[in-house]
Protein backbone atom coordinates (compact mmCIF):
# COMPACT_ATOMS: atom_id res chain seq x y z
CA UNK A 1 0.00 0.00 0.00
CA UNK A 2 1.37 3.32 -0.76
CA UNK A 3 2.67 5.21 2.19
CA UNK A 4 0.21 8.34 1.69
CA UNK A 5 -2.66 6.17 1.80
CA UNK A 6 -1.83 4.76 4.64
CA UNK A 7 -0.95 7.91 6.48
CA UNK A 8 -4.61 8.98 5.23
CA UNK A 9 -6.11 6.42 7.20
CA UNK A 10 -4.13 7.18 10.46
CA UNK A 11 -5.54 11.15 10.29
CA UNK A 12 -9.08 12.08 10.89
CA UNK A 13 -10.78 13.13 7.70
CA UNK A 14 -12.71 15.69 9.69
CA UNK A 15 -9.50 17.00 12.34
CA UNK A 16 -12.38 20.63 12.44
CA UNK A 17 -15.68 19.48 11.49
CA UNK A 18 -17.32 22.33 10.33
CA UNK A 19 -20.66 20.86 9.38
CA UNK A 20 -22.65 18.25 11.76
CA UNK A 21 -22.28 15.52 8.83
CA UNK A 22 -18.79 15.93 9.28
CA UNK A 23 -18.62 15.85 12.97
CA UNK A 24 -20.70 12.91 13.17
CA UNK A 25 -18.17 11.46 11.10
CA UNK A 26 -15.39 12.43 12.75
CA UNK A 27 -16.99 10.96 15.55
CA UNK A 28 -17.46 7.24 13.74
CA UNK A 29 -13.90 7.85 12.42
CA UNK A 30 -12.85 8.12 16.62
CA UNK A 31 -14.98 4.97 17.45
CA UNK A 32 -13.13 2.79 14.30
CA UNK A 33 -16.53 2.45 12.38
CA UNK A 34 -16.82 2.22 8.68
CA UNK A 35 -20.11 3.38 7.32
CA UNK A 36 -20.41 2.73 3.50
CA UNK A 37 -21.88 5.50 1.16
CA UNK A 38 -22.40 8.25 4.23
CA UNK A 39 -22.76 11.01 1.60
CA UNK A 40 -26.93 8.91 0.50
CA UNK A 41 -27.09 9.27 4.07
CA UNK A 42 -29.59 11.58 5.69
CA UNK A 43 -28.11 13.83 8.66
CA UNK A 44 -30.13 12.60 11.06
CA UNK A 45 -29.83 9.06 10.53
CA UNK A 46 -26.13 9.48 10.38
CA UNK A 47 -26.73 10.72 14.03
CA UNK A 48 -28.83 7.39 14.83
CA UNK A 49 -25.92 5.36 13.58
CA UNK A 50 -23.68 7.36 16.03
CA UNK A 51 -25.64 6.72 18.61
CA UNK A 52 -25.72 3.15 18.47
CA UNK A 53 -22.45 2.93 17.77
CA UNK A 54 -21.56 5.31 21.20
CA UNK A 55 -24.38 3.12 23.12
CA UNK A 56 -22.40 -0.76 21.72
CA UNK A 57 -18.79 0.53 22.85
CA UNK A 58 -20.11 1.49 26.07
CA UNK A 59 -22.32 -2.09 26.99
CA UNK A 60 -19.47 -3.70 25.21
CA UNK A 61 -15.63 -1.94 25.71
CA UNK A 62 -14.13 -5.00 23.32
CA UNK A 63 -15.60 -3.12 20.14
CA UNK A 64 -13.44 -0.20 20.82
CA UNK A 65 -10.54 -2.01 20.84
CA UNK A 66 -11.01 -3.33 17.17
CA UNK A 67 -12.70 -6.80 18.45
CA UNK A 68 -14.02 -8.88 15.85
CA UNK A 69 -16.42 -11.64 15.64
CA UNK A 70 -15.88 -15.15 15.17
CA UNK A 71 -18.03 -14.70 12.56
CA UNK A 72 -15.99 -11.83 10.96
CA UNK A 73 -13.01 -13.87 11.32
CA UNK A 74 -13.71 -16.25 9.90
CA UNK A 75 -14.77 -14.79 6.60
CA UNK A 76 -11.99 -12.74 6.30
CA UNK A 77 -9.69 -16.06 6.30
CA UNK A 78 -11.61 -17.12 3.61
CA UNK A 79 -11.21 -13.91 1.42
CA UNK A 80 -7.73 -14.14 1.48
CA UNK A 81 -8.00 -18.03 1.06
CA UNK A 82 -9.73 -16.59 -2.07
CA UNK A 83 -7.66 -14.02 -3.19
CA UNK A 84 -4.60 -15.86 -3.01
CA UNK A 85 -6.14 -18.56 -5.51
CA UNK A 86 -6.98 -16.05 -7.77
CA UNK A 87 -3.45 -14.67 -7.57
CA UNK A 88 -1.58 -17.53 -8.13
């Protein structure tokens, strides 16, 4: 991966929201949370999504430090199960 990418990923997008789409963002971005397609996202259920995000880290600390499911797990093995095939 290119080294400015990765530096991208490290920074918050949003460092001074200036809108409430981007703080609510920046906010997801503190919490480790991917949300696809945010921008066909109304405001305000942006701001539901943040708040069950906020409410699962706090009846669960694990998720804040990255913690994956089983589940999860499990199919990322087999994606790069997958992708290896394909590249060889």
């Amino acid at each position: 991966m290119p080294a400015d990418y990765i530096q991208t990923i490290q920074r918050n997008p949003f460092p001074n929201p200036q809108t409430e789409r981007e703080e609510l963002l920046s906010i997801l971005w503190g919490l480790k949370v991917l949300v696809p397609a945010t921008w066909l996202l109304e405001v305000s259920e942006l701001r539901d999504i943040v708040q069950w995000q906020i409410e699962k880290v706090r009846e669960a600390p694990e998720f804040s430090k990255g913690h994956m499911t089983d589940e999860a797990k499990l199919a990322y093995r087999e994606y790069n199960e997958w992708r290896n095939k394909r590249n060889s």
